[in-house]
Protein backbone atom coordinates (compact mmCIF):
# COMPACT_ATOMS: atom_id res chain seq x y z
CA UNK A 1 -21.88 -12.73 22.42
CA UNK A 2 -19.21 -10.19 22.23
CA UNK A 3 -18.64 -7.64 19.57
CA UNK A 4 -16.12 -5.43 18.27
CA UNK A 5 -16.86 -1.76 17.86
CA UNK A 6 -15.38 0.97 15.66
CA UNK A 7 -12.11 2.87 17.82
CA UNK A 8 -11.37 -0.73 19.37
CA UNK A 9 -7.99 -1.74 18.97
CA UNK A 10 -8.55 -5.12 17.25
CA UNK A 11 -6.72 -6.18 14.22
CA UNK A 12 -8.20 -6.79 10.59
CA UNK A 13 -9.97 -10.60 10.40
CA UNK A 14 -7.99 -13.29 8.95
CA UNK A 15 -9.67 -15.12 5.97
CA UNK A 16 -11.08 -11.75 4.21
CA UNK A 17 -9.69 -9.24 1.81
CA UNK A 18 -6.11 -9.50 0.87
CA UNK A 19 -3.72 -8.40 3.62
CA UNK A 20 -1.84 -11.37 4.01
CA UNK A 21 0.34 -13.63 1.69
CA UNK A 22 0.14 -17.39 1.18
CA UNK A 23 3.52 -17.63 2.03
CA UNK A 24 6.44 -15.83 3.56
CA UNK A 25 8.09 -12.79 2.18
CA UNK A 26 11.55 -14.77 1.13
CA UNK A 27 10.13 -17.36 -0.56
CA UNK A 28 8.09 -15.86 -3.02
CA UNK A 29 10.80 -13.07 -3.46
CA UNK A 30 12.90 -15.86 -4.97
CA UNK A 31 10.25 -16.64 -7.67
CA UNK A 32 10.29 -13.22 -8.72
CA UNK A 33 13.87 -12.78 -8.65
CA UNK A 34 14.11 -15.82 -11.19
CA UNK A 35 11.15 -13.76 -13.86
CA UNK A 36 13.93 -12.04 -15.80
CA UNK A 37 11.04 -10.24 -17.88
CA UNK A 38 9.20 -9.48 -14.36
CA UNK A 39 12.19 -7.37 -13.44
CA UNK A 40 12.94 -5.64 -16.72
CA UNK A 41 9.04 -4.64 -16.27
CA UNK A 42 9.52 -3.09 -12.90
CA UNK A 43 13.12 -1.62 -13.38
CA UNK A 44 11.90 0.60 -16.47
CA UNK A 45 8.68 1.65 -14.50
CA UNK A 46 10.53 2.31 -11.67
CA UNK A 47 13.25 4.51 -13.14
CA UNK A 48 10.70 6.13 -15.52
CA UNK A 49 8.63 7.80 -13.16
CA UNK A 50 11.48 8.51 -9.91
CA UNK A 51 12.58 10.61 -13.07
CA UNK A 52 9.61 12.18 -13.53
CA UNK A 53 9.08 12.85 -9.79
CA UNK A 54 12.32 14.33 -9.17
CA UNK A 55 11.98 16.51 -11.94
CA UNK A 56 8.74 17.92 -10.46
CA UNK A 57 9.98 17.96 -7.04
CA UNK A 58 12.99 20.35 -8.01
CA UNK A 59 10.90 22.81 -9.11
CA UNK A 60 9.06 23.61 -5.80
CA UNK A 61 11.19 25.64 -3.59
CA UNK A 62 9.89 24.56 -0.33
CA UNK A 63 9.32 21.26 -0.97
CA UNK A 64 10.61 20.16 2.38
CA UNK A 65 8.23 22.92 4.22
CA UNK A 66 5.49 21.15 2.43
CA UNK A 67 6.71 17.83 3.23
CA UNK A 68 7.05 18.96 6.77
CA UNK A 69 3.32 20.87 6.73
CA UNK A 70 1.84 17.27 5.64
CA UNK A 71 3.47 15.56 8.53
CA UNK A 72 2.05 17.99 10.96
CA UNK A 73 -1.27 18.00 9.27
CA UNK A 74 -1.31 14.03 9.63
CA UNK A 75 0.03 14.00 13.43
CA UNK A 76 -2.52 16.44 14.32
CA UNK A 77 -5.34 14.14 12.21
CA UNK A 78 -4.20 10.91 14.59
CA UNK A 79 -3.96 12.77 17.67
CA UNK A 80 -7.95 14.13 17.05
CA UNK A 81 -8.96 11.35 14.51
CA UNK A 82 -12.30 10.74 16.90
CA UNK A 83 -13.25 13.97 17.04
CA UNK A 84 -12.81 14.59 13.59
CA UNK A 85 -14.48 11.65 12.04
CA UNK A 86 -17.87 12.59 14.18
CA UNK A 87 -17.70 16.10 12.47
CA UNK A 88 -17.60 14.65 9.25
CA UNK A 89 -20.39 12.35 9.57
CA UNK A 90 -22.25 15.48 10.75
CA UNK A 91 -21.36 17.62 7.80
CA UNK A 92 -22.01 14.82 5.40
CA UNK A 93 -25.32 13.94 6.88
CA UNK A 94 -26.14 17.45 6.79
CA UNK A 95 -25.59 17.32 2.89
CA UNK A 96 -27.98 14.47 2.63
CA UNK A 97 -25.96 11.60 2.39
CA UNK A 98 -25.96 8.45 4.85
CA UNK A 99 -22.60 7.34 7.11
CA UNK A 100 -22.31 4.01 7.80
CA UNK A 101 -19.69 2.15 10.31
CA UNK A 102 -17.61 -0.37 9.72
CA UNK A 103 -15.42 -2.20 11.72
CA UNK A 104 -13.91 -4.64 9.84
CA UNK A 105 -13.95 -5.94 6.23
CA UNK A 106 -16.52 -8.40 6.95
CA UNK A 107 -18.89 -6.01 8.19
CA UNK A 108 -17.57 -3.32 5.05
CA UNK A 109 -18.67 -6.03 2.72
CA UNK A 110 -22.02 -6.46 4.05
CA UNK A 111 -22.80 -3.22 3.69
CA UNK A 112 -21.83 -2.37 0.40
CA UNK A 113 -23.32 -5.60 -1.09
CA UNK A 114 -26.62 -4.94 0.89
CA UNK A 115 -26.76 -0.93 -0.03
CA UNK A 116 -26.30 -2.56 -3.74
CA UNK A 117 -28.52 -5.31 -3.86
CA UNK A 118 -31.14 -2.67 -2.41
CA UNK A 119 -31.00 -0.62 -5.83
CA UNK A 120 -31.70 -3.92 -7.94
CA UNK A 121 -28.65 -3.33 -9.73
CA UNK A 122 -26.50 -6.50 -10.97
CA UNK A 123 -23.69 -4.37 -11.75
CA UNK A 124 -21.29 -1.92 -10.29
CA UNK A 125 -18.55 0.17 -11.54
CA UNK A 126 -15.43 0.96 -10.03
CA UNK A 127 -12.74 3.14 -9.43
CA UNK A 128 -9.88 4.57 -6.98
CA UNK A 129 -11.04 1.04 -5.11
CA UNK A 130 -7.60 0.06 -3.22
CA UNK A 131 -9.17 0.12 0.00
CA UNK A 132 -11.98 -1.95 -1.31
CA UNK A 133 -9.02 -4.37 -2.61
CA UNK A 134 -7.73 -4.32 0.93
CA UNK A 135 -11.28 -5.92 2.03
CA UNK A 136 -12.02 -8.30 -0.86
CA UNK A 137 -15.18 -6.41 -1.80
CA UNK A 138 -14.67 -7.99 -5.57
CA UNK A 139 -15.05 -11.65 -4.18
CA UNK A 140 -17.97 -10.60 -1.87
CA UNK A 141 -20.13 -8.76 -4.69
CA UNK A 142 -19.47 -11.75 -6.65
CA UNK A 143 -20.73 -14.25 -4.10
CA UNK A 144 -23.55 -12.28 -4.06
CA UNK A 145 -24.24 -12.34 -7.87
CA UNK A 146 -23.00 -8.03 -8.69
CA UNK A 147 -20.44 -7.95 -11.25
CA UNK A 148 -18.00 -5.72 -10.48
CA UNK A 149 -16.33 -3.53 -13.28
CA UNK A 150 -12.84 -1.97 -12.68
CA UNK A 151 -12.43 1.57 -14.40
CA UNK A 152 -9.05 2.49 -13.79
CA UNK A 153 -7.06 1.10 -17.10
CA UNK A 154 -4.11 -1.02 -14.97
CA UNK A 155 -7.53 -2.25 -12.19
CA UNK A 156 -9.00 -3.39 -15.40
CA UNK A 157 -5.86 -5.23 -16.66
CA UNK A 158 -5.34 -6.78 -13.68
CA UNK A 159 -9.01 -7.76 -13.46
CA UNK A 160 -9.38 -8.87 -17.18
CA UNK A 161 -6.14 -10.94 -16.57
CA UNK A 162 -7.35 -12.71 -13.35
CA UNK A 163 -4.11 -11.36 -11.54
CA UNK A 164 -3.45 -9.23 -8.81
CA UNK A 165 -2.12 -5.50 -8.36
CA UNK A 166 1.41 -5.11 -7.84
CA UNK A 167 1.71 -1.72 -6.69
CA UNK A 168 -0.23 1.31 -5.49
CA UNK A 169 -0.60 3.65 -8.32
CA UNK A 170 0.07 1.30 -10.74
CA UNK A 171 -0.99 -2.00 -10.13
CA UNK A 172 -0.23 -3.83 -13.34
CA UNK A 173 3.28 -1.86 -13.13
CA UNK A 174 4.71 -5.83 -14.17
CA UNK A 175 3.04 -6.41 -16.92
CA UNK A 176 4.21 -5.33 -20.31
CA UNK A 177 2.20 -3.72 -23.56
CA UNK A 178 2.71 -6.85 -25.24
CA UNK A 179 0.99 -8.93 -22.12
CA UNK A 180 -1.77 -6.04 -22.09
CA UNK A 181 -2.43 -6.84 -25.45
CA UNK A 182 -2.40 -10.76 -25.31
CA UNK A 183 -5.23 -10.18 -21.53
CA UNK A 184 -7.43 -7.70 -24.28
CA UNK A 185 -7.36 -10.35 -26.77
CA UNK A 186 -8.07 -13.14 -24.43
CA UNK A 187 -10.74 -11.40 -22.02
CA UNK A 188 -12.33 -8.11 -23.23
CA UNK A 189 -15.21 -8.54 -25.08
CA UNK A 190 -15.81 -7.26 -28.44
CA UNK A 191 -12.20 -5.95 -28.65
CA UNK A 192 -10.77 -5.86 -32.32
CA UNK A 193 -9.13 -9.16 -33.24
CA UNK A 194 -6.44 -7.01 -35.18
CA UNK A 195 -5.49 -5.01 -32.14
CA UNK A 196 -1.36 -4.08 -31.67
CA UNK A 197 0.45 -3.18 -28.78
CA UNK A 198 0.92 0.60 -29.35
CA UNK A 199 -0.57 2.10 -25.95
CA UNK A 200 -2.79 4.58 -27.70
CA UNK A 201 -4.41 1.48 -29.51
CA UNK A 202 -4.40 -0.53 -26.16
CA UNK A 203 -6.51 2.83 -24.27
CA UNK A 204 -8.56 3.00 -27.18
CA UNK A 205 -9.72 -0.83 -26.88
CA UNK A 206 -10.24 -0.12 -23.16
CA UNK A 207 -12.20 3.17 -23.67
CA UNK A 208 -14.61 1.62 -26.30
CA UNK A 209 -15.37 -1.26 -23.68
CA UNK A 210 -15.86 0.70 -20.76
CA UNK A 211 -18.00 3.66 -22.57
CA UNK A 212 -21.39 1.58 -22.58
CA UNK A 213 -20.48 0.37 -19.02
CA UNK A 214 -20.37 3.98 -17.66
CA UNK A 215 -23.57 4.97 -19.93
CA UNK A 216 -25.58 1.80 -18.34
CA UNK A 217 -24.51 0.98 -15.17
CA UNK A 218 -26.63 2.55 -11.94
CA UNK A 219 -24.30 2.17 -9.20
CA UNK A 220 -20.62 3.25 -8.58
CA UNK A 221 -18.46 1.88 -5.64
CA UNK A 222 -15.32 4.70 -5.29
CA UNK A 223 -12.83 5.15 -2.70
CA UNK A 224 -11.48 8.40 -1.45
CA UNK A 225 -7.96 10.15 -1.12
CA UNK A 226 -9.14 12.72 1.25
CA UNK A 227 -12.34 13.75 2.86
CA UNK A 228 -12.92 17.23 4.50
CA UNK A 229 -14.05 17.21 7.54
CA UNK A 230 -15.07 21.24 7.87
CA UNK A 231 -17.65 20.42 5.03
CA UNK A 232 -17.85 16.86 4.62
CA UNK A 233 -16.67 16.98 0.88
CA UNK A 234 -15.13 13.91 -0.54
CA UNK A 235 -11.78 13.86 -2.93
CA UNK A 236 -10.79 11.41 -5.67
CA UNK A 237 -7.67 12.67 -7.61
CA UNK A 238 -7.18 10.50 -10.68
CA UNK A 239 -5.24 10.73 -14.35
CA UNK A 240 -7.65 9.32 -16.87
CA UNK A 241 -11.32 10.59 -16.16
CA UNK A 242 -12.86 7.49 -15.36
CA UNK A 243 -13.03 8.90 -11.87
CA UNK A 244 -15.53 12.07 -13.34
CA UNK A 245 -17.20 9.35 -14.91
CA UNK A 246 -18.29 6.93 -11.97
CA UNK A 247 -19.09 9.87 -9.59
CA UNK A 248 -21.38 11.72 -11.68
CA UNK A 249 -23.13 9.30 -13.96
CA UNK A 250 -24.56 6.53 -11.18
CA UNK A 251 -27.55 7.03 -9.84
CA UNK A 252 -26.09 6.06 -6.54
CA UNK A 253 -22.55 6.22 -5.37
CA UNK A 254 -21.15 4.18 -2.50
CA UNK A 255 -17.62 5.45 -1.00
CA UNK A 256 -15.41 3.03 0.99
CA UNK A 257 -12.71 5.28 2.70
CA UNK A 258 -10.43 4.18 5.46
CA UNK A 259 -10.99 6.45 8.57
CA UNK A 260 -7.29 8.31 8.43
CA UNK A 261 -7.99 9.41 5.33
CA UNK A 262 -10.07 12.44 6.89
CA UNK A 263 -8.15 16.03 7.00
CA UNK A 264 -9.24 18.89 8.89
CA UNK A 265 -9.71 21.74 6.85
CA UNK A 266 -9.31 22.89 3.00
CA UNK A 267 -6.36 24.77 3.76
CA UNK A 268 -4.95 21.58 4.83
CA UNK A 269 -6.21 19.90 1.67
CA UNK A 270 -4.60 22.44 0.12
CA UNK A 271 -1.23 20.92 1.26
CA UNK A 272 -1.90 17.35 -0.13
CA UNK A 273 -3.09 18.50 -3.19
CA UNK A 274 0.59 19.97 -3.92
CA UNK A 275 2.60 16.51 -2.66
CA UNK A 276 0.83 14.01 -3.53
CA UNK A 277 0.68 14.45 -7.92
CA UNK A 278 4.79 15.62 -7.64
CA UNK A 279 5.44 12.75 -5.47
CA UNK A 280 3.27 9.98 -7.36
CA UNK A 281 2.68 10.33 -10.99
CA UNK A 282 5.24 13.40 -10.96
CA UNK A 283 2.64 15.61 -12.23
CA UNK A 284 2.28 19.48 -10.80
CA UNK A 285 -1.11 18.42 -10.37
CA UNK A 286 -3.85 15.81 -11.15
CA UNK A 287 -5.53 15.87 -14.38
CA UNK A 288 -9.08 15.07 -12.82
CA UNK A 289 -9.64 16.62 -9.33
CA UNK A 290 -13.16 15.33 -8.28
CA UNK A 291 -14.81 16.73 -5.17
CA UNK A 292 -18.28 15.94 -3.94
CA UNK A 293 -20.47 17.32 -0.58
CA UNK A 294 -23.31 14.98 0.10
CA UNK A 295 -26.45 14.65 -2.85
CA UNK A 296 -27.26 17.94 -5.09
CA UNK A 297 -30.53 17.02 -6.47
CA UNK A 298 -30.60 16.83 -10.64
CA UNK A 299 -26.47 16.73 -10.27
CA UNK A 300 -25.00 13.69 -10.07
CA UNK A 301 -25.89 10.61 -7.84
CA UNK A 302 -29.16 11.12 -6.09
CA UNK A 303 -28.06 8.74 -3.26
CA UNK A 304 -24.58 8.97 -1.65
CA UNK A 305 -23.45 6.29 0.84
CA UNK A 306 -19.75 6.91 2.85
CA UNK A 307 -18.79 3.85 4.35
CA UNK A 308 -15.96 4.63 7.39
CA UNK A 309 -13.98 1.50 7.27
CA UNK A 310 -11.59 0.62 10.48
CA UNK A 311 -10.23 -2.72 9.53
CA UNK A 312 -7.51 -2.54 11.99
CA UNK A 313 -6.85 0.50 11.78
CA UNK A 314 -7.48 1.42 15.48
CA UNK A 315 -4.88 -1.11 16.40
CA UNK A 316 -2.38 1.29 14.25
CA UNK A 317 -3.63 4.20 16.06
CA UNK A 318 -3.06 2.64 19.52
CA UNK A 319 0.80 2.34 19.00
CA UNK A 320 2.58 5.96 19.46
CA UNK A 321 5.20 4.58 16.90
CA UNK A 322 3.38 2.75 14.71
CA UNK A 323 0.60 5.13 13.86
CA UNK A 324 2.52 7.30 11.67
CA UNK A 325 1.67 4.33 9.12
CA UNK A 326 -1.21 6.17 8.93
CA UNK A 327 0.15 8.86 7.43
CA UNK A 328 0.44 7.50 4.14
CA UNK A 329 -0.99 9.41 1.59
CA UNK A 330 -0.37 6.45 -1.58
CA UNK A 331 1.29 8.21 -3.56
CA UNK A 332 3.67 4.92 -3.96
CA UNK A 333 7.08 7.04 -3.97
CA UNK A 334 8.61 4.50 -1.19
CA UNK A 335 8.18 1.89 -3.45
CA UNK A 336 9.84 3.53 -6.68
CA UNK A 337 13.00 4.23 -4.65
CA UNK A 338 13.05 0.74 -2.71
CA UNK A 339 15.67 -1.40 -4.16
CA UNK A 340 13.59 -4.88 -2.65
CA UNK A 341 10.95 -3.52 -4.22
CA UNK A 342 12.23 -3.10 -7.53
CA UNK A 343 13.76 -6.45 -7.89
CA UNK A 344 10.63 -8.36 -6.28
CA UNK A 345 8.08 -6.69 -7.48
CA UNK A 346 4.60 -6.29 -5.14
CA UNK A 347 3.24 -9.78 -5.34
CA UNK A 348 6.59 -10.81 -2.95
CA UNK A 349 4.30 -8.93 -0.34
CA UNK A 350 2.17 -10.75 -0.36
CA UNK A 351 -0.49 -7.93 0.65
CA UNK A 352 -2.57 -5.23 -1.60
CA UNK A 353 -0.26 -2.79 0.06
CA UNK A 354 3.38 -3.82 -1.50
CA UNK A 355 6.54 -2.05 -0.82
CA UNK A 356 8.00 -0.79 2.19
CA UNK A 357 4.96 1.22 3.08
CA UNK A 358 3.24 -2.20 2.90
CA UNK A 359 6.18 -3.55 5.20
CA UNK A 360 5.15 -1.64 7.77
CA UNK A 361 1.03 -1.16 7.64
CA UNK A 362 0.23 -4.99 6.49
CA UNK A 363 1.73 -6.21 10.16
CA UNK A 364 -0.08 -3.98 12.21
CA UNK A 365 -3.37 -4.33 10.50
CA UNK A 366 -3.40 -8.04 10.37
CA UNK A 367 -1.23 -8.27 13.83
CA UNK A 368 2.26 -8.70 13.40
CA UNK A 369 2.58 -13.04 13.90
CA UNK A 370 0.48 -12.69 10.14
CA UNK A 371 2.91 -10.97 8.45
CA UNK A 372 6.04 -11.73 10.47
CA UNK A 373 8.43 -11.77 7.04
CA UNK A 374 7.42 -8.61 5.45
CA UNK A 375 9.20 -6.09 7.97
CA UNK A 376 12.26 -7.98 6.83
CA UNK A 377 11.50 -7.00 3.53
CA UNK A 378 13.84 -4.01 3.48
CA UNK A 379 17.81 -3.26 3.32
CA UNK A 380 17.29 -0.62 6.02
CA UNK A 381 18.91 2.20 3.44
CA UNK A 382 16.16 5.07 4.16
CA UNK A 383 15.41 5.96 0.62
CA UNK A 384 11.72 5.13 1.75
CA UNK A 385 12.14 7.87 4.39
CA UNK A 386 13.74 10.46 2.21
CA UNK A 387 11.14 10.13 -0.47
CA UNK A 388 8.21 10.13 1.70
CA UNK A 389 5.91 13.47 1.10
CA UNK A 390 4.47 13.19 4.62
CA UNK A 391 7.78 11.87 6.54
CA UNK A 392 7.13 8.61 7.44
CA UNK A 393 10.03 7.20 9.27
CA UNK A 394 9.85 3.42 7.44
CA UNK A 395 12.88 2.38 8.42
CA UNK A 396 11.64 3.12 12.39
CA UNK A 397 8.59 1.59 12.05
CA UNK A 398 10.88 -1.65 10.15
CA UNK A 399 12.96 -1.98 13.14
CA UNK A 400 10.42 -1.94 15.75
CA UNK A 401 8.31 -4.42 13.83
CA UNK A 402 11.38 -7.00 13.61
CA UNK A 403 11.45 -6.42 17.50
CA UNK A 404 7.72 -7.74 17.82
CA UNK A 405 8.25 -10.32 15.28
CA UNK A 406 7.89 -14.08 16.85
CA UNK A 407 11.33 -15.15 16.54
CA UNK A 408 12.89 -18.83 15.86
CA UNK A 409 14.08 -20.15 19.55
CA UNK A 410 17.39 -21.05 18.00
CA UNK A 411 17.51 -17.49 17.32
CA UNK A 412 16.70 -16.44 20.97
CA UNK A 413 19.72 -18.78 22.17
CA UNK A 414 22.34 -17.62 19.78
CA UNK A 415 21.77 -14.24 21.17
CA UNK A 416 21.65 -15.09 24.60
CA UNK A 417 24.72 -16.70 23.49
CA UNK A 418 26.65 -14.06 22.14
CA UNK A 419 25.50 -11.32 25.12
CA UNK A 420 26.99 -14.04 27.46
CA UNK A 421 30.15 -13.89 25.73
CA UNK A 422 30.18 -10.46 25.32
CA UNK A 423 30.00 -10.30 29.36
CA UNK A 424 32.86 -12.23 29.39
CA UNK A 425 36.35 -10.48 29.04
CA UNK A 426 38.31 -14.11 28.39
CA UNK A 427 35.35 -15.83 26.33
CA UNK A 428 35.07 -12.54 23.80
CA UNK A 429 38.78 -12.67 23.44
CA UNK A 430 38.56 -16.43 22.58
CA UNK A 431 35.95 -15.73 20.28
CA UNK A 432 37.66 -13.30 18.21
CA UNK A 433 40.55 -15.33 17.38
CA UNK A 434 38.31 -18.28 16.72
CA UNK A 435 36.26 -15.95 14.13
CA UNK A 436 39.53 -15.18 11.90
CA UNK A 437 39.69 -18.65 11.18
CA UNK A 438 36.12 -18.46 9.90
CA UNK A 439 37.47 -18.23 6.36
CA UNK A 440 38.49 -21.68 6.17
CA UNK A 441 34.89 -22.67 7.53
CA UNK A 442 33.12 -20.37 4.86
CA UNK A 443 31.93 -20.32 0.91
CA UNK A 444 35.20 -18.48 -0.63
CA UNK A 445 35.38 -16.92 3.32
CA UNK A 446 31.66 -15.14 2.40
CA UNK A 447 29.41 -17.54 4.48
CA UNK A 448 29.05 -18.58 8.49
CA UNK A 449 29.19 -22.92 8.50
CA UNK A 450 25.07 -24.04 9.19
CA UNK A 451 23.36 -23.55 11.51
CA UNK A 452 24.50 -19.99 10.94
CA UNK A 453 24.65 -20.19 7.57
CA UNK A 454 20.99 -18.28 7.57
CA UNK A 455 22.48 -14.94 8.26
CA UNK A 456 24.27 -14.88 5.31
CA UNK A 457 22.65 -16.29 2.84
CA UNK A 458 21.72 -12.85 1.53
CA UNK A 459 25.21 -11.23 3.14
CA UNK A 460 28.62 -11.44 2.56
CA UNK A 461 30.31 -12.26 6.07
CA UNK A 462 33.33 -8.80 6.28
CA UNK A 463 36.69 -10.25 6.24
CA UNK A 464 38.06 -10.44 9.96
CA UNK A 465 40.88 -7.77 10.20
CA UNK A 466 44.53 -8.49 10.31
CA UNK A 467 44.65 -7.66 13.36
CA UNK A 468 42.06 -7.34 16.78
CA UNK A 469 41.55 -4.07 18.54
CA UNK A 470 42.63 -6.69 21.45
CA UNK A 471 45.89 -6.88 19.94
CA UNK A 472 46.69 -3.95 18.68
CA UNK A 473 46.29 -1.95 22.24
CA UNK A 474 48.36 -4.55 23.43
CA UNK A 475 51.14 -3.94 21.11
CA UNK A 476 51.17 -0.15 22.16
């Protein structure tokens, strides 16, 4: 029997969590394209808070110092992510909490449902739980008869309306208040027949359900957006104080956290803490800043559980390129400036992480024949790369992807094809005068004849010029 061990570079498991799409990127882009409401959703969100952001952004002076300072924090994380993590699990062991391992979803799942079962409870309550999206802990509590209970207000939408998120700070970002209303109506128990759409009646609704849930519910299942390694303290940053709520009230509190998420120091933290709310929500800084070290006894959870999840992780660490996918902090600012993204929407992706940070982490968690359409998924324009608080080069990590990507064997022969005639002098001059008559061959001159007709069905084919290079050295 063989067995795969935290730091080894194997990929996520197929058939758990939600990493990979049902179909391929292009196919269900063109269902969302054709959801006119789907893109008026997205296209106000969108512009709405790049808005806000930028206005935030302009008032830091040395924005790009700090954007800088975050990448070098994050490099310096990968390079000594072993070494760090070990500190951490002394530091939070130290505070009287328990580390556990896990090296895929499968084995995160176990854990969690076991450490929860353990406590008798039949509930659990949720919140800053994208990582625990990413390993379809929902479906596994579930099997194993624990409800789970979203806090966050779009988590609960989404979960109330039996859909899926769409993006990372705001995952029901395509729904509408009119659609929030009709999922209250239809799923939320005890919520006022009589309720409207106005989004202070819609919070209201969602705060009266979730009160008794915090009040009477024992355990809390939490992610993290940073942990400390000097101390072992644990952050959740969060806009709407359910985050407060499910890390003090529980008697026990279970965090998931992926293992990049680990910084060094709090003068590192310090960094984050300024980019991420300016970059995300647009915010100078969170409204609810939670930070916990290990169990305080009468404060809080008496029993804390960190769960260190790999989930492929290590595979993304093993590539010199690829690792700065790591990097990401989730602030989602890539996706509010990606023009695919806007106009498909995150369930094109087909992955809990959408957008063109999703692009570019889905494939290398999953291995890159799972998710072969998504880095494909992108125009190649950069905004990703300017907007990026930590300096992620997407559009990099996009083309080096498309490199690994299995591609078609016709595909492989039309470029052999066309480096052959390159290589020949004669044959490359034949071949340009045979493309200017590729007008009369063409839809309205815009389109190559099939079997190359692929390349531009999203592309207009240039006009061929007047006149070669060929012919116009000639002629001087």
């Amino acid at each position: 029997m063989t067995h795969t061990f935290l730091g080894m570079p194997s990929t996520a498991p197929p058939g758990v969590g939600h990493l990979r799409g049902t179909e391929p990127f292009p196919s269900a882009a063109r269902r969302s394209l054709a959801d006119p409401q789907l893109r008026r959703n997205l296209g106000h969100a969108t512009a709405t808070i790049r808005a806000r952001s930028a206005g935030m952004i302009a008032e830091v002076p040395d924005w790009q110092q700090l954007r800088e300072a975050g990448r070098a924090i994050k490099t310096d994380v990968m390079a000594r992510l072993p070494e760090l993590l070990e500190q951490l699990e002394a530091r939070v062991t130290e505070a009287g909490a328990v580390v556990h391992w896990a090296a895929d979803a499968t084995e995160a799942n176990r854990i969690v449902t076991d450490l929860v079962r353990a406590t008798g409870s039949e509930r659990v309550i949720k919140v800053k739980s994208m990582v625990t999206q990413e390993i379809g802990l929902n479906e596994a509590l579930v099997a194993a008869g624990i409800a789970p209970v979203e806090t966050d207000l779009a988590e609960l939408i989404v979960q109330l309306g039996d859909d899926r998120p769409s993006h990372i700070l705001v995952p029901a970002i395509h729904r509408n208040r009119a659609e929030i209303r009709e999922i209250f109506l239809r799923a939320m128990p005890g919520v006022d027949p009589g309720l409207t759409d106005e989004p202070a009646a819609l919070a209201a609704a969602a705060r009266n359900y979730l009160r008794q849930t915090f009040l009477t519910t024992k355990v809390a299942v939490s992610g993290a957006n940073f942990a400390v390694a000097q101390t072992g303290t644990l952050a959740v940053v969060e806009s709407e104080g359910n985050g407060r709520m499910c890390l003090t009230l529980p008697e026990t509190l279970i965090t998931v956290m992926g293992i990049e998420k680990v910084v060094p120091t709090w003068q590192d933290l310090e960094v984050f803490l300024q980019l991420l709310p300016r970059a995300s929500t647009g915010e100078r800084m969170n409204p609810y800043t939670s930070m916990w070290t290990g169990v305080t006894p009468g404060d809080g959870p008496q029993a804390f559980h960190l769960v260190l999840l790999d989930n492929g992780r290590s595979a993304v660490l093993a590539d010199p390129t690829g690792r700065q996918a790591l990097h990401c902090i989730r602030c989602s600012a890539c996706l509010n400036v990606c023009p695919v993204y806007e106009r498909t929407g995150g369930h094109a992706y087909g992955s809990v992480y959408p957008g063109p940070i999703g692009a570019v982490l889905s494939p290398q968690l999953t291995g890159v024949a799972d998710n072969a359409s998504l880095p494909y998924a992108s125009s190649l324009c950069g905004a990703c790369y300017d907007a990026c608080p930590v300096k992620i080069n997407i559009p990099e990590l996009l083309v080096q992807l498309r490199d690994q990507a299995p591609h078609p064997r016709a595909e492989a022969a039309a470029m052999a094809a066309a480096a052959y005639t390159m290589d020949h002098p004669r044959l490359y001059e034949a071949a340009q005068r045979a493309v200017r008559l590729s007008r009369l061959a063409g839809r309205r001159g815009c389109a190559l004849p099939p079997p190359l007709d692929g390349w531009t069905a999203s592309r207009d084919l240039p006009d061929p010029p007047a006149q070669t290079f060929r012919q116009w050295w000639a002629g001087r």
